[in-house]
Protein backbone atom coordinates (compact mmCIF):
# COMPACT_ATOMS: atom_id res chain seq x y z
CA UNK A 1 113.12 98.38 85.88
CA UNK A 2 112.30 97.77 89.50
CA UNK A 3 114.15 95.76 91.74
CA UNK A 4 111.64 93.56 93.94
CA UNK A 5 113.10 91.89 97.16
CA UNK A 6 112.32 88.65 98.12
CA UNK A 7 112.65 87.70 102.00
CA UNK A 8 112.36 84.31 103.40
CA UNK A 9 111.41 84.59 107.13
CA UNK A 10 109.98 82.10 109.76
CA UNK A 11 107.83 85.59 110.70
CA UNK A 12 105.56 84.75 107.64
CA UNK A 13 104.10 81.71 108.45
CA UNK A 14 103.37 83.28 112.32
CA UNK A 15 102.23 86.17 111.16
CA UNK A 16 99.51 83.94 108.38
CA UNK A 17 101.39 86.10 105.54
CA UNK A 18 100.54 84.32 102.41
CA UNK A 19 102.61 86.81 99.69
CA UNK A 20 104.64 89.81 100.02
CA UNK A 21 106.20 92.28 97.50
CA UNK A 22 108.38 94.51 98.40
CA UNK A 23 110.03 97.36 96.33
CA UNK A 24 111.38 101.61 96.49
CA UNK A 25 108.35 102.31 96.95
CA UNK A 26 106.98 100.01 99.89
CA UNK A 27 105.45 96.98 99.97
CA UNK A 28 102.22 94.97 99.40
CA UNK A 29 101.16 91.54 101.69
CA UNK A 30 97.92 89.26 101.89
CA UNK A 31 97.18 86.86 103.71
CA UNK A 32 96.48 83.20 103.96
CA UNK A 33 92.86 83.13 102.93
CA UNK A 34 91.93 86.56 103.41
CA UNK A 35 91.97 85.91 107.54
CA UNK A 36 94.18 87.16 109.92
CA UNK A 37 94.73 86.07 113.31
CA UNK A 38 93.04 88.93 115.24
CA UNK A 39 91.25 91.29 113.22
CA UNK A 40 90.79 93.76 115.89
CA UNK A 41 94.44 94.20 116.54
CA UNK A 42 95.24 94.17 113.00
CA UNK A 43 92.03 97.49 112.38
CA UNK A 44 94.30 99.22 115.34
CA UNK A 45 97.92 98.40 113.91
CA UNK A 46 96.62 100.23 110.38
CA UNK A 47 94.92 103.08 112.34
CA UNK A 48 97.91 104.34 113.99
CA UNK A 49 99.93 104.07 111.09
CA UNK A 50 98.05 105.24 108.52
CA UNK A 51 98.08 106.76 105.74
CA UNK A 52 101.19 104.96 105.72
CA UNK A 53 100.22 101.72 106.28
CA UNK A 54 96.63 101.03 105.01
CA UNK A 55 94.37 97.85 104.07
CA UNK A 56 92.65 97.49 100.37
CA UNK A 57 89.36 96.39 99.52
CA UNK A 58 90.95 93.37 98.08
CA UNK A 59 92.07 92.45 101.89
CA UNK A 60 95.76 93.44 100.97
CA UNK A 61 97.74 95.35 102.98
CA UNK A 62 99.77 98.50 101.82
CA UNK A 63 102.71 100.24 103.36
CA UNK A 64 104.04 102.89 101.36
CA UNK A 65 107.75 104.04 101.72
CA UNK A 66 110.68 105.24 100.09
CA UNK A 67 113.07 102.31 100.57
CA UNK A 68 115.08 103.02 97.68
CA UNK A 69 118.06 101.01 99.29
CA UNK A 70 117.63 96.94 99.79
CA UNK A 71 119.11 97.21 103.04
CA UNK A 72 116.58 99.52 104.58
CA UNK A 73 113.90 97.72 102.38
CA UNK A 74 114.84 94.45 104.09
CA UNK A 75 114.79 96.33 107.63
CA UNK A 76 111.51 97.65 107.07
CA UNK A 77 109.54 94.69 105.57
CA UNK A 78 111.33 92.71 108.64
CA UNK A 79 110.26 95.47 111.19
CA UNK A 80 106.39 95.13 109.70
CA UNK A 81 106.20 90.98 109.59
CA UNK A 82 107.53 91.22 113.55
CA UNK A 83 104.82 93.43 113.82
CA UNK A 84 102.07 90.88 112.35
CA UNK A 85 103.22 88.61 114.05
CA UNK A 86 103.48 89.93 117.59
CA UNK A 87 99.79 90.74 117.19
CA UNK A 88 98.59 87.56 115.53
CA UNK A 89 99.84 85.73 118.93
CA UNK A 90 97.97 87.85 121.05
């Protein structure tokens, strides 16, 4: 059975995160109504990071990792929504 972390952060709401998953294996978000803040920023935040990072056809965005530990699940999904959000203000 998989654990699945759940973390409240004021970054969501900035960020227009609507859900987010995380688990071992990484983590899945989408956002409020399918839009994000600045699209353009968002296409160049996925290029350089992919494959690791990468958007679906259902507008959700993947980032796989091995975060097999919560704490360095909780550091990663915080280091992504700071992320978002830094770019959704620009």
């Amino acid at each position: 059975m998989a654990f699945k972390s759940r973390v409240r952060s004021p970054i969501k709401p900035r960020a227009g995160i609507e859900k987010l998953d995380a688990g071992p294996k990484g983590m899945v978000l989408s956002f409020r109504g399918n839009r994000f803040a600045n699209p353009a920023a968002l296409i160049g935040y996925l290029q350089d990071r992919a494959p690791a990072i990468k958007l679906r056809p259902d507008h959700k965005v993947v980032c796989v990792q091995d975060w097999l530990h919560a704490t360095t699940r909780i550091a990663g999904v915080r280091r992504v929504l700071g992320d978002l959000a830094a770019l959704a203000e620009q």
